[in-house]
N, C-alpha and C. Protein backbone atom coordinates (compact mmCIF):
# COMPACT_ATOMS: atom_id res chain seq x y z
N UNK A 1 141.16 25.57 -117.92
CA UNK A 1 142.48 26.05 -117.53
C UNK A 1 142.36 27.34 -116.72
N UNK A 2 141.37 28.33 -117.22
CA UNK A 2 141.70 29.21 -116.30
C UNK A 2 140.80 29.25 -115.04
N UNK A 3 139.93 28.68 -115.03
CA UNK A 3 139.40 28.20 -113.62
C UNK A 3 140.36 27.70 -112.58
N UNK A 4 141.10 26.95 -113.12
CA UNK A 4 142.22 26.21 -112.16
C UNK A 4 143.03 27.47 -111.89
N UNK A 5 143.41 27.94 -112.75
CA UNK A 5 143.67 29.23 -111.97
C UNK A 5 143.52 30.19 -111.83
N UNK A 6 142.41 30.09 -111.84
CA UNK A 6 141.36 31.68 -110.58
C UNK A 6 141.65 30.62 -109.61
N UNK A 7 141.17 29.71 -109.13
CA UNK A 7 140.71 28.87 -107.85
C UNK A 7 142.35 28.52 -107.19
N UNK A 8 143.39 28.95 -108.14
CA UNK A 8 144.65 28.83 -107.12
C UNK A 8 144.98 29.88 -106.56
N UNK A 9 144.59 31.16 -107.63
CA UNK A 9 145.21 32.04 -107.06
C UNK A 9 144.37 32.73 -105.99
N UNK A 10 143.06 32.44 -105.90
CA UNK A 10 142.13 32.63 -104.79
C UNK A 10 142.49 31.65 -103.52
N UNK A 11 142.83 30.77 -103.96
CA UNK A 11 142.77 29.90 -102.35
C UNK A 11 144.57 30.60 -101.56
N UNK A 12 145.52 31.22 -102.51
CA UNK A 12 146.77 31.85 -102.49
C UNK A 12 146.43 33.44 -101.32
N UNK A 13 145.57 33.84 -102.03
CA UNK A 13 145.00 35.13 -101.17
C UNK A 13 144.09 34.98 -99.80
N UNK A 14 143.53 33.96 -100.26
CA UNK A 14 142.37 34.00 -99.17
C UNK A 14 143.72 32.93 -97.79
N UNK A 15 144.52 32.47 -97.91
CA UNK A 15 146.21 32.11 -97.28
C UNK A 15 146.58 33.03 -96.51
N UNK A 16 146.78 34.10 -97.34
CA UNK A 16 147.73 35.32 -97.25
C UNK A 16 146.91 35.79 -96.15
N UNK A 17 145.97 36.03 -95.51
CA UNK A 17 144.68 36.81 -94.90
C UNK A 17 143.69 36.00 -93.96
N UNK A 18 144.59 34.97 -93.42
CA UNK A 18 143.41 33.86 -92.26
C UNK A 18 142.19 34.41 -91.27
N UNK A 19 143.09 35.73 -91.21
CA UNK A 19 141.47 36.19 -90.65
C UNK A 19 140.35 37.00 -90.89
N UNK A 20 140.38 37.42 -92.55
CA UNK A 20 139.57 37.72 -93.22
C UNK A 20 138.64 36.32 -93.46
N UNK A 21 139.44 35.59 -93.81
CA UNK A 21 138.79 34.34 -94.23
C UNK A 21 138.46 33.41 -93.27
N UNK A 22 138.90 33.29 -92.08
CA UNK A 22 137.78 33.12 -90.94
C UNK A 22 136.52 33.91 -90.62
N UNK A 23 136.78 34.92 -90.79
CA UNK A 23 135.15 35.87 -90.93
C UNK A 23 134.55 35.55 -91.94
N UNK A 24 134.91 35.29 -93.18
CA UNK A 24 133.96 34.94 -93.99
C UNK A 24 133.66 33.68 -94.24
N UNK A 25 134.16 32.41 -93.45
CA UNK A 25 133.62 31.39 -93.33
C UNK A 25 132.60 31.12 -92.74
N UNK A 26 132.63 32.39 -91.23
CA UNK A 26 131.85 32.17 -90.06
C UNK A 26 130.58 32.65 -90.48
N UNK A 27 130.72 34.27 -91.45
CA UNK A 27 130.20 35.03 -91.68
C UNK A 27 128.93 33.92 -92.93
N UNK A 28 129.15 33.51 -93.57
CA UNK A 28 128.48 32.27 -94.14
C UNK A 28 127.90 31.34 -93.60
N UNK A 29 128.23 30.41 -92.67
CA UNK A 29 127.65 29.52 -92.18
C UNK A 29 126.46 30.23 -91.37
N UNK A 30 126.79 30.89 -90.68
CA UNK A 30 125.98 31.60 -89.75
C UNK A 30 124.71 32.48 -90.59
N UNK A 31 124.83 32.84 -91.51
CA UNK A 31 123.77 33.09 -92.95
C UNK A 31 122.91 31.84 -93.15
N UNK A 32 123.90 30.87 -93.34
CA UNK A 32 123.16 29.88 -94.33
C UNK A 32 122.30 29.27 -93.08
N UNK A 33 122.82 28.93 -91.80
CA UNK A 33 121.81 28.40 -90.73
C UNK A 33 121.13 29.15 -90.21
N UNK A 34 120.94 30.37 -90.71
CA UNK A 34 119.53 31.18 -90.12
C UNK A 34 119.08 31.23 -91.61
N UNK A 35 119.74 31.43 -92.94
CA UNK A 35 118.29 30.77 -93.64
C UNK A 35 117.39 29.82 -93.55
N UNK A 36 118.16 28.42 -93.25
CA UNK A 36 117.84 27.40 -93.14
C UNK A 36 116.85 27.18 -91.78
N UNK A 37 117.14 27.65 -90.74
CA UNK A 37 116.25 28.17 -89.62
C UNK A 37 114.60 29.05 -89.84
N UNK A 38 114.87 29.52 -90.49
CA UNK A 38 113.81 30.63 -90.67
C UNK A 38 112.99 30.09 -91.58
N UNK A 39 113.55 28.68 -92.91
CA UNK A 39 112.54 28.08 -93.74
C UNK A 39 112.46 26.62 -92.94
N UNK A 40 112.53 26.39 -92.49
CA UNK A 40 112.05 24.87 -91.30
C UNK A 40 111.15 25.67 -90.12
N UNK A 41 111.32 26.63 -89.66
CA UNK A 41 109.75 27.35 -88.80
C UNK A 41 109.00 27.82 -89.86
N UNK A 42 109.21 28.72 -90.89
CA UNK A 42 107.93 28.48 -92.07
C UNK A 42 106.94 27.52 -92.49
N UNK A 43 108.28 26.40 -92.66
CA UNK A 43 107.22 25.22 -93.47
C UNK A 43 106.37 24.62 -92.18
N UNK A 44 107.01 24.68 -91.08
CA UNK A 44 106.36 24.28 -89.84
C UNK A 44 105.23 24.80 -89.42
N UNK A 45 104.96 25.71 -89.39
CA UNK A 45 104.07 26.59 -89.20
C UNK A 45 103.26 27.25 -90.42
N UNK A 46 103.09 27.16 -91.51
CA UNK A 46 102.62 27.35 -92.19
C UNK A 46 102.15 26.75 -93.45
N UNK A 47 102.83 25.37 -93.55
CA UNK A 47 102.88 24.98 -94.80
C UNK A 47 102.51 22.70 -94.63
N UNK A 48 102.12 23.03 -93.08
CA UNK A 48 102.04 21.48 -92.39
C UNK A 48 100.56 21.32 -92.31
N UNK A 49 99.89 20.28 -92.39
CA UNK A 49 98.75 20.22 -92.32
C UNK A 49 98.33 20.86 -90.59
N UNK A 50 97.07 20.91 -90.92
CA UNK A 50 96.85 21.07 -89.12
C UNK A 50 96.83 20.02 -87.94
N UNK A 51 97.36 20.44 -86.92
CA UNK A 51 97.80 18.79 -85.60
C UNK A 51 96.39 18.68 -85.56
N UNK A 52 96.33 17.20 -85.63
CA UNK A 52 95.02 16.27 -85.34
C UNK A 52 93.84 16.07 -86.26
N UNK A 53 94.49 16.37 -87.00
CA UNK A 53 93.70 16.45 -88.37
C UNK A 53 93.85 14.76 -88.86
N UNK A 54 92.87 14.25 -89.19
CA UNK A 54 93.41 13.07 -89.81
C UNK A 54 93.20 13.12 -91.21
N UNK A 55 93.84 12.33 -92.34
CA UNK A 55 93.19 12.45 -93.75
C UNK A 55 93.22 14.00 -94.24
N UNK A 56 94.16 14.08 -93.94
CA UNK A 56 94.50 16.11 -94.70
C UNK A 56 94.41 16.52 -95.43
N UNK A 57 94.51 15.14 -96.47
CA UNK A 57 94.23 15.88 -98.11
C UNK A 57 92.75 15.78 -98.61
N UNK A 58 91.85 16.15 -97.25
CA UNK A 58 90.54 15.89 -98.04
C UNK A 58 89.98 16.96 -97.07
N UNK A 59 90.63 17.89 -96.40
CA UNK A 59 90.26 18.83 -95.91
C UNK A 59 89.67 20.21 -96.95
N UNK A 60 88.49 20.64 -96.60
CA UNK A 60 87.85 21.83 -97.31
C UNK A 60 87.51 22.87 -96.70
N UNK A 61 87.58 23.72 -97.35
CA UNK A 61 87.52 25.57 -96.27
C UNK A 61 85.97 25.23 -97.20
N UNK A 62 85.40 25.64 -96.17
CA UNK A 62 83.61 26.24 -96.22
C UNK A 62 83.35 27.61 -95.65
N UNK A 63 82.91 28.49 -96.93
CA UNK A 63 82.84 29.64 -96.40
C UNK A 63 81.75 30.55 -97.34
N UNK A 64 81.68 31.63 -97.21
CA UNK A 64 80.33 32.44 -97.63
C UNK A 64 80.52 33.24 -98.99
N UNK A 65 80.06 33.47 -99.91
CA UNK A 65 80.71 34.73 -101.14
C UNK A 65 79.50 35.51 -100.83
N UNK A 66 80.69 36.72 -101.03
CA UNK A 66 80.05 38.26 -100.81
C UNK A 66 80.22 38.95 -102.07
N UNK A 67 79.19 39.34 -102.47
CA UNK A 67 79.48 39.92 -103.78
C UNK A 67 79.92 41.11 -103.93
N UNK A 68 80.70 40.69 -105.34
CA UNK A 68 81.77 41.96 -105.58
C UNK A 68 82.88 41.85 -104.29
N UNK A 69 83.16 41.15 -103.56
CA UNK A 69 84.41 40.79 -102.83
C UNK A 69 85.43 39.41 -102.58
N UNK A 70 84.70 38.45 -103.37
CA UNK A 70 85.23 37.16 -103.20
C UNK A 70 84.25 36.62 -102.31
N UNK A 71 85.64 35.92 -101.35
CA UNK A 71 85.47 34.91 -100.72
C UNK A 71 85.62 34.99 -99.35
N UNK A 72 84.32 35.24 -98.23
CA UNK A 72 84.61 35.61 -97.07
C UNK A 72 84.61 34.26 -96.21
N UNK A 73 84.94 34.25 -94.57
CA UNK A 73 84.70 32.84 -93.88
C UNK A 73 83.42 33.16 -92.91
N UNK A 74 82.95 32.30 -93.16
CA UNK A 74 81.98 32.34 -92.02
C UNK A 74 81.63 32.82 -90.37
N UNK A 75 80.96 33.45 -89.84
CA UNK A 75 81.09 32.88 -88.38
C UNK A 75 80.30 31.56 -87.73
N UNK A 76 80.94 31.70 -86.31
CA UNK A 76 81.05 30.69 -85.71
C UNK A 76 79.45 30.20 -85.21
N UNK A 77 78.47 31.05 -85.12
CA UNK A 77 77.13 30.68 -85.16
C UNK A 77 76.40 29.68 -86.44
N UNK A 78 77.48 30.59 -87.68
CA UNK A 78 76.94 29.98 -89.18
C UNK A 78 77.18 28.43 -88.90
N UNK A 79 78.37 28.35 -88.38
CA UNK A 79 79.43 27.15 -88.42
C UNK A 79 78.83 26.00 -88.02
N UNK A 80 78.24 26.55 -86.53
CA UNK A 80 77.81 25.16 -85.74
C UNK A 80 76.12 25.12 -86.18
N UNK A 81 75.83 25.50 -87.62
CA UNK A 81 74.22 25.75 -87.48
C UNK A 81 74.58 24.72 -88.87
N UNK A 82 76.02 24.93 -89.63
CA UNK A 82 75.87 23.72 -90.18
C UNK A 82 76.73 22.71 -89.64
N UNK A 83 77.29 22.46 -88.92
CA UNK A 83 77.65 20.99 -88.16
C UNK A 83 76.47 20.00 -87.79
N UNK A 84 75.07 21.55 -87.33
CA UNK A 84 74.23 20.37 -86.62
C UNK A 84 73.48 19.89 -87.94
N UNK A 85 73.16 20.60 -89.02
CA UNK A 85 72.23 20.18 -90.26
C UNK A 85 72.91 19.65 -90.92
N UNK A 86 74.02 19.57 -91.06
CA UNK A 86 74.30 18.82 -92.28
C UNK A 86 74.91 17.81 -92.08
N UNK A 87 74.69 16.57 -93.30
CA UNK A 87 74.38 15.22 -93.71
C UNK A 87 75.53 14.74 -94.52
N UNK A 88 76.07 15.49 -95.41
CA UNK A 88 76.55 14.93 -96.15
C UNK A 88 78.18 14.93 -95.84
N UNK A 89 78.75 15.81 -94.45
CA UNK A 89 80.65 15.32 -94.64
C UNK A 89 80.67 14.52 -93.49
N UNK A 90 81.68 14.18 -92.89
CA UNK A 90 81.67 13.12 -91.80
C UNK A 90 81.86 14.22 -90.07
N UNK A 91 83.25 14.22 -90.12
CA UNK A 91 83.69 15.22 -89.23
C UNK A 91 83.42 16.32 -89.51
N UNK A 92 83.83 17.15 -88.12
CA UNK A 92 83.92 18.83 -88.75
C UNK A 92 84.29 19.56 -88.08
N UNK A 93 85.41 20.33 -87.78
CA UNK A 93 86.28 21.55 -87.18
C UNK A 93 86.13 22.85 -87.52
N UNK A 94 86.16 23.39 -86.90
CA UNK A 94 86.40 24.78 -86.81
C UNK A 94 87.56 24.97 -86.55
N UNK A 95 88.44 26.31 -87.19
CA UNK A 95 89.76 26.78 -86.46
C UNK A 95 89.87 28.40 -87.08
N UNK A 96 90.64 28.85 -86.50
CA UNK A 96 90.59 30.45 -86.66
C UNK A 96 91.90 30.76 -86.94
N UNK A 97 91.94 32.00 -86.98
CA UNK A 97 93.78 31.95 -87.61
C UNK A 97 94.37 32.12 -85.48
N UNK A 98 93.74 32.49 -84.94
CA UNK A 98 94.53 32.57 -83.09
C UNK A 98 94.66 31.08 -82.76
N UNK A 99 94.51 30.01 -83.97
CA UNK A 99 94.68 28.67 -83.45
C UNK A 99 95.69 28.20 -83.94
N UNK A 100 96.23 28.84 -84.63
CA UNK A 100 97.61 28.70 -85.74
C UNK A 100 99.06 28.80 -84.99
């Protein structure tokens, strides 16, 4: 019951005031499609496998541990010294984050 009327006596005011409440219609939509904007170039760019990649979910980062720091990436000498020796994956890419 009293929902029904909050929601009358709100839609009564927001009446009274059309162009408050045109700004805040506009003022909304125009929010919600630049949220919505800003998380569709995210997931696009950050959250998509990489173009030309085939079989994505079997992609693996290969990289070096440095002790006492984790987990560093290799360079690109390391890289192609194992492309040419090694036997055991099929394909093999390189990419850097300036390829992103």
């Amino acid at each position: 019951m009293a929902l029904t009327t909050n929601l009358c006596h709100s839609a009564r005011l927001l009446a009274r005031s059309p162009i408050f409440t045109l700004t805040s219609v506009i003022s909304l939509a125009l929010g919600i499609g630049a949220a919505a904007t800003i998380f569709s170039l995210t997931d696009a760019l950050l959250f998509e496998p990489t173009v030309g990649v085939r079989n994505a979910d079997e992609l693996v980062d290969i990289g070096r541990a440095n002790e006492g720091s984790g987990f560093d990436n290799m360079s690109h000498p390391a890289y192609r010294y194992l492309r040419d020796h090694s036997q055991t994956t099929g394909s093999r890419r390189s990419i850097s984050a300036a390829d992103r």
